[in-house]
Protein backbone atom coordinates (compact mmCIF):
# COMPACT_ATOMS: atom_id res chain seq x y z
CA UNK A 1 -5.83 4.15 26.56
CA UNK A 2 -7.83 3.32 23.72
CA UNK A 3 -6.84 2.02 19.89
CA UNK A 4 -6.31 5.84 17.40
CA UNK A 5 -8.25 5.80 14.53
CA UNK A 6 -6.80 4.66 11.84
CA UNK A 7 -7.63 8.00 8.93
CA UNK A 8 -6.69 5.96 5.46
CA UNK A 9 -9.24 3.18 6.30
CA UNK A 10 -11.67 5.68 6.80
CA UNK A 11 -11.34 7.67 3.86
CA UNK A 12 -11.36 4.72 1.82
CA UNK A 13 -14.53 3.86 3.18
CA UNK A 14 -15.70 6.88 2.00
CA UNK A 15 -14.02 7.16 -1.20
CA UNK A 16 -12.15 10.20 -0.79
CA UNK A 17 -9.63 10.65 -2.62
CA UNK A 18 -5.73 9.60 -1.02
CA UNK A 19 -2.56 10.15 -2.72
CA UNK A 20 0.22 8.80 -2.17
CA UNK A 21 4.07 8.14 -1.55
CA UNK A 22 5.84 4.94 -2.70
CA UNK A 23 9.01 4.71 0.29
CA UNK A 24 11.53 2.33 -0.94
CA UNK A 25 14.97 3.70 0.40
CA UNK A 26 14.64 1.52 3.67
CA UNK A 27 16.15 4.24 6.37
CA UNK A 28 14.36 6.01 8.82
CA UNK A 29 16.12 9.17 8.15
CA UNK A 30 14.61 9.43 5.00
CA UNK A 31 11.50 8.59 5.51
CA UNK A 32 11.60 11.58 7.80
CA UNK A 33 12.42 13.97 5.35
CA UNK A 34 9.15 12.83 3.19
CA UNK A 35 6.78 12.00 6.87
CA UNK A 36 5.68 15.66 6.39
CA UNK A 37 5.42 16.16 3.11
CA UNK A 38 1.61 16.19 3.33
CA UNK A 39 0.57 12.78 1.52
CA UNK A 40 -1.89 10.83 2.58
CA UNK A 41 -0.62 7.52 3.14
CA UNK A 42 2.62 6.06 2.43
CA UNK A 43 3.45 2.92 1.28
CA UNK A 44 7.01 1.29 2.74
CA UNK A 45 7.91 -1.27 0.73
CA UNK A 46 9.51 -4.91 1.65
CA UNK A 47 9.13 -6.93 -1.85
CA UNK A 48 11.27 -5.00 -3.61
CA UNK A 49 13.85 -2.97 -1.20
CA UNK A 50 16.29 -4.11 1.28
CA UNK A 51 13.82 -3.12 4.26
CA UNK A 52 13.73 -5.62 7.72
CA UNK A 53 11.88 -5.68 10.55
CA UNK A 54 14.42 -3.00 12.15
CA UNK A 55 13.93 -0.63 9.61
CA UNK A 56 10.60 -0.92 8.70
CA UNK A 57 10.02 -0.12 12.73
CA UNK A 58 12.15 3.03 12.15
CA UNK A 59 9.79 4.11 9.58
CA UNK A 60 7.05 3.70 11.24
CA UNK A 61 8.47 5.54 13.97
CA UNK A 62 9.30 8.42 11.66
CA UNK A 63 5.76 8.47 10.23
CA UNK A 64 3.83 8.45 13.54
CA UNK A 65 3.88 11.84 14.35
CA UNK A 66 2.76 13.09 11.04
CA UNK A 67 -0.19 12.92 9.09
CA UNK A 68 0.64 10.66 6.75
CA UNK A 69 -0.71 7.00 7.26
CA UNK A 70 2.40 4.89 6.88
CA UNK A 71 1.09 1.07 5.55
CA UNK A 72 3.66 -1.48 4.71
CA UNK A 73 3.99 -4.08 1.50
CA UNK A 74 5.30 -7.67 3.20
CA UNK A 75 7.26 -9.63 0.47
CA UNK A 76 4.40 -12.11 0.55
CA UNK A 77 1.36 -13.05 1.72
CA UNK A 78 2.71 -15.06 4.57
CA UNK A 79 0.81 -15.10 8.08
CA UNK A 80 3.90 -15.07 9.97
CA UNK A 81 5.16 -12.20 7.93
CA UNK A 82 1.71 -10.08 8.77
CA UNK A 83 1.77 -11.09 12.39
CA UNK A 84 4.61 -10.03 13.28
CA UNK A 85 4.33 -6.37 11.10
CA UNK A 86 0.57 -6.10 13.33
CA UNK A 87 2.26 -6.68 16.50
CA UNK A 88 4.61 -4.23 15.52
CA UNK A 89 2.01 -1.47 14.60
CA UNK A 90 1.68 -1.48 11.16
CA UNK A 91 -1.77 0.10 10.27
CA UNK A 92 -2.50 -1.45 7.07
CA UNK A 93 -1.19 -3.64 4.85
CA UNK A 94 -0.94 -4.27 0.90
CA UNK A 95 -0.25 -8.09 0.01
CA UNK A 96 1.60 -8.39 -3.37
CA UNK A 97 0.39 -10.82 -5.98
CA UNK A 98 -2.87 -12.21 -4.97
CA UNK A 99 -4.05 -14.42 -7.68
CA UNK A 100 -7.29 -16.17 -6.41
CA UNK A 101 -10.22 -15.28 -4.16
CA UNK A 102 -8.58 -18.27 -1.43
CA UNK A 103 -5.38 -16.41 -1.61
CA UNK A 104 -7.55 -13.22 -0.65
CA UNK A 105 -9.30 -14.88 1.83
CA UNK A 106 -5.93 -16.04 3.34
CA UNK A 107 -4.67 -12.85 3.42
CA UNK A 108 -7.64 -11.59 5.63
CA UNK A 109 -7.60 -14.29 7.96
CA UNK A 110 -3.98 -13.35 8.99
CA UNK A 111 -5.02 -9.70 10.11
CA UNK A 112 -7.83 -11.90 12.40
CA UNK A 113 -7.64 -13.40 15.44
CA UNK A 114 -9.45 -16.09 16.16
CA UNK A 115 -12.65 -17.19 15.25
CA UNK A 116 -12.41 -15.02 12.62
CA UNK A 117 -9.14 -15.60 10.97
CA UNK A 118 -5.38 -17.20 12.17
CA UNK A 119 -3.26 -14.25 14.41
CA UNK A 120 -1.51 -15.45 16.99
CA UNK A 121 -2.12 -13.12 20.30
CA UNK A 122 0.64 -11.25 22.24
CA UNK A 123 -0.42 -8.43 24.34
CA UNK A 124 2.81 -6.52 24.93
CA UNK A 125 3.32 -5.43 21.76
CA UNK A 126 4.20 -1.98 20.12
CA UNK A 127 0.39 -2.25 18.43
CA UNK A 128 -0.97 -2.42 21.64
CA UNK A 129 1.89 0.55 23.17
CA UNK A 130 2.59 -2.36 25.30
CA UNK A 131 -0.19 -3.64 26.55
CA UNK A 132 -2.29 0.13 27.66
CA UNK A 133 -4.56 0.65 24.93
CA UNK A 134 -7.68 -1.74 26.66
CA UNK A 135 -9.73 -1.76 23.17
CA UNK A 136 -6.71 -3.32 20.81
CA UNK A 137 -8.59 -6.61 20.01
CA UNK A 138 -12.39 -4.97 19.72
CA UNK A 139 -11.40 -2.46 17.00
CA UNK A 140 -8.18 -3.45 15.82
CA UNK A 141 -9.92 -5.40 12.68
CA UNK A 142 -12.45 -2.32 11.57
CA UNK A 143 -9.23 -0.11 11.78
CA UNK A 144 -6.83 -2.22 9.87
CA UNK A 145 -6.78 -1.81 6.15
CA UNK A 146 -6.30 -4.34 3.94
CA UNK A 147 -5.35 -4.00 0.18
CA UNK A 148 -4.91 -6.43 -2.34
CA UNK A 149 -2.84 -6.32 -5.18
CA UNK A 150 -3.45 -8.09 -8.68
CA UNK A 151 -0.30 -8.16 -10.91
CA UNK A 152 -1.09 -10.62 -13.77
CA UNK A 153 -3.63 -10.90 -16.60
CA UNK A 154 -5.21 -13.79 -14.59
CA UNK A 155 -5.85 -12.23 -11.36
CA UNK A 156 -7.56 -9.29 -13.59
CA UNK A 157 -10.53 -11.62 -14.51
CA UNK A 158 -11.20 -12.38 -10.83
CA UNK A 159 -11.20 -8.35 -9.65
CA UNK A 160 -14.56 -8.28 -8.61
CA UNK A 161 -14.36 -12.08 -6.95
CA UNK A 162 -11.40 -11.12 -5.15
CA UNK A 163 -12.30 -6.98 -4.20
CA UNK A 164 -15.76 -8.59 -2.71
CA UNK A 165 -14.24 -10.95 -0.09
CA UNK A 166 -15.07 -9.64 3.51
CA UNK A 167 -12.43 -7.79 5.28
CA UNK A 168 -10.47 -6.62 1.84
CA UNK A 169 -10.42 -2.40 1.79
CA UNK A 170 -9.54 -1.91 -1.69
CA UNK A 171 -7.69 -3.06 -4.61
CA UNK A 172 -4.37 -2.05 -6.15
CA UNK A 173 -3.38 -3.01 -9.61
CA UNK A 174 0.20 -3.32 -10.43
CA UNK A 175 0.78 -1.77 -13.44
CA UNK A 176 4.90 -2.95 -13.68
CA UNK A 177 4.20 -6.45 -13.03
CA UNK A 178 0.95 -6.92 -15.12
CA UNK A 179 2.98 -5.21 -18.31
CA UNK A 180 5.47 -8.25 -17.56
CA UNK A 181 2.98 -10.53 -17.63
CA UNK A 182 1.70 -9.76 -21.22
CA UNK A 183 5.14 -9.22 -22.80
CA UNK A 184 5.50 -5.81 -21.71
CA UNK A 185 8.01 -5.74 -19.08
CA UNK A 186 9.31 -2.51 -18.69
CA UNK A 187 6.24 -0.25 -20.31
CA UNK A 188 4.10 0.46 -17.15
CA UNK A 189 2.14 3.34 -18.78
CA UNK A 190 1.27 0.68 -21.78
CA UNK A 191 -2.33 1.58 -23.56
CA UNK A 192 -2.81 -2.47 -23.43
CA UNK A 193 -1.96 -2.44 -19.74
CA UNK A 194 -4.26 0.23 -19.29
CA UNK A 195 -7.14 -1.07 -21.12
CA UNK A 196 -6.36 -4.33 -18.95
CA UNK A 197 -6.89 -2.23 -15.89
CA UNK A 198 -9.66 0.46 -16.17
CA UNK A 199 -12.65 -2.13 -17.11
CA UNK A 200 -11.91 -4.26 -14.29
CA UNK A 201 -11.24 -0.80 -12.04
CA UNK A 202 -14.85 -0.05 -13.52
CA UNK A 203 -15.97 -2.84 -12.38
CA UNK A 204 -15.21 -2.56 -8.96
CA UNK A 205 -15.95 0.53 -8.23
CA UNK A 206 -19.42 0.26 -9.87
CA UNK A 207 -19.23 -2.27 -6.67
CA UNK A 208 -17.84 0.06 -4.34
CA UNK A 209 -15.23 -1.25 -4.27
CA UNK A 210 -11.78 1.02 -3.87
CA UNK A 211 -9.34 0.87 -6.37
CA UNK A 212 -5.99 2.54 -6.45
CA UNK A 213 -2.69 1.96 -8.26
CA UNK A 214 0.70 3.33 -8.50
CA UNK A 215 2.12 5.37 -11.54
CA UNK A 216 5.34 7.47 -12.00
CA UNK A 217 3.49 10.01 -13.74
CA UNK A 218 2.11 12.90 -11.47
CA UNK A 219 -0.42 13.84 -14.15
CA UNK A 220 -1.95 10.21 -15.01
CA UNK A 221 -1.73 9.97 -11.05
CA UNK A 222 -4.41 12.88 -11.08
CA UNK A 223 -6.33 11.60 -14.20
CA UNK A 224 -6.49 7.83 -12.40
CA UNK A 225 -8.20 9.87 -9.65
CA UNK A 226 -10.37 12.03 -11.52
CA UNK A 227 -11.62 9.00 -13.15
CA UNK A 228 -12.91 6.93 -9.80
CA UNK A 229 -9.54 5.37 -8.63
CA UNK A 230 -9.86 6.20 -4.82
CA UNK A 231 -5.89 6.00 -3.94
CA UNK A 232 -3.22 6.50 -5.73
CA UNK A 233 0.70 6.75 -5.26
CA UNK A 234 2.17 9.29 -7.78
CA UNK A 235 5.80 9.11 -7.10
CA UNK A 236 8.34 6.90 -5.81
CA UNK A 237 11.25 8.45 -3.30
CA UNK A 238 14.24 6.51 -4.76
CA UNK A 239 13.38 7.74 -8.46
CA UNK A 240 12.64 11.36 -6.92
CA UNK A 241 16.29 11.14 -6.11
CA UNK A 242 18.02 9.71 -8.91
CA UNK A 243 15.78 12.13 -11.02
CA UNK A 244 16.75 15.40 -9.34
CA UNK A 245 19.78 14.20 -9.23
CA UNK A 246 20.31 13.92 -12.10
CA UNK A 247 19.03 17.80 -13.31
CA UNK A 248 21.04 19.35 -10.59
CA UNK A 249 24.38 17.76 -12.11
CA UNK A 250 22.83 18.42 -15.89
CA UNK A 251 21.80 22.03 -14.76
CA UNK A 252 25.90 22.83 -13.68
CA UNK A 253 27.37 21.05 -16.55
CA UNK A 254 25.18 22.65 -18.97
CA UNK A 255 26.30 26.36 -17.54
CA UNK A 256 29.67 25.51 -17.82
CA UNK A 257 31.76 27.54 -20.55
């Protein structure tokens, strides 16, 4: 049995454009209900929802048999963390708040085995559908993607530094956390978070470099890409909720007599 492609990777490779899903409710029925929506990749998210191990597994599982690639935020960039999310299949990765081009290179090194980086080796693993697919450790690092994020003003000067080390597939700039950062917490969408962002998303894509972000905001989702950002997630499943919600109680209460 040999190792499936892994499509994201790819595309970002070739800089076609991927849009995406941010999956925060932590339940594999729910994922389900979004698996087919037709999105590109998918990001389930561990720093800032009550996912585990358990259920990011169950998401996973959900994803598989769609066409969505299903990649997975750890709550840090930890090595134990990433080796155990590997071994459990996880086909790429997005490591939250990387501030220096060592902390990139770190992050790297833990989707490695040896010589090239720090995994640890276990054969029977999920990854490897328990130990049949023969070409797991060959091709397991060109399939793997690797994104890293940069949420403060600091990390911003070192884009290009940190987007060039070997083995990273793109960057992702986190709009929230880098409004926080200059006194903006709260105001994503900011025009002086936004004029933080798209010189250094210049930058690296002048490099070739992939950027990609994500923003609430379906139609600055599809300007982001029209302007050279390679991947971006334009909607978040826990405020799709809330939001229609919301109008379907609004909608009754305002045809009420």
């Amino acid at each position: 049995m040999k190792l499936a492609s892994n499509p994201f990777t790819k595309a970002l490779k070739a800089q076609d454009k991927q849009i995406g899903l941010w999956v925060s409710l932590a339940n594999n029925f729910a994922a389900e209900v979004t698996a087919h929506s037709g999105y590109d990749w998918a990001l389930v998210d561990m720093e800032h929802s009550p996912n585990d191990y358990f259920s990011v597994l169950g998401q996973l599982q959900a994803f598989a048999p769609s066409e969505t690639t299903a990649i997975v935020r750890p709550e840090w960039n930890d090595p134990v963390i990433v080796k155990r999310l590997l071994d459990m299949g996880v086909e790429g990765l997005l490591f939250p708040m990387i501030q220096s081009v060592e902390e990139a290179k770190q992050a790297v090194a833990a989707t490695r085995y040896p010589p090239n980086g720090i995994r640890g080796f276990s054969g029977g693993t999920r990854a490897t559908k328990f130990g049949r697919v023969k070409d797991y450790v060959a091709r397991i690092e060109d399939e793997t993607t690797v994104i890293l994020q940069l949420e403060t003003a600091a990390a911003i000067k070192l884009a290009v530094e940190i987007g060039t080390v070997d083995g990273v597939s793109g960057i992702f700039f986190g709009p929230a956390d880098i409004a926080a950062d200059i006194g903006l917490v709260g105001q994503p969408l900011h025009k002086d978070v936004w004029d933080l962002i798209k010189p250094a998303a210049k930058a690296l894509i002048d490099k070739g470099v992939p950027v990609g972000t994500l923003v609430n905001d379906t139609t600055f989702a599809a300007d982001l890409l029209n302007d050279g950002f390679t991947f971006v997630a334009c909607a978040t499943d826990t405020m799709l909720l809330a939001k229609a919600s919301d109008a379907a109680l609004a909608t009754v209460k305002d045809a009420l007599k």
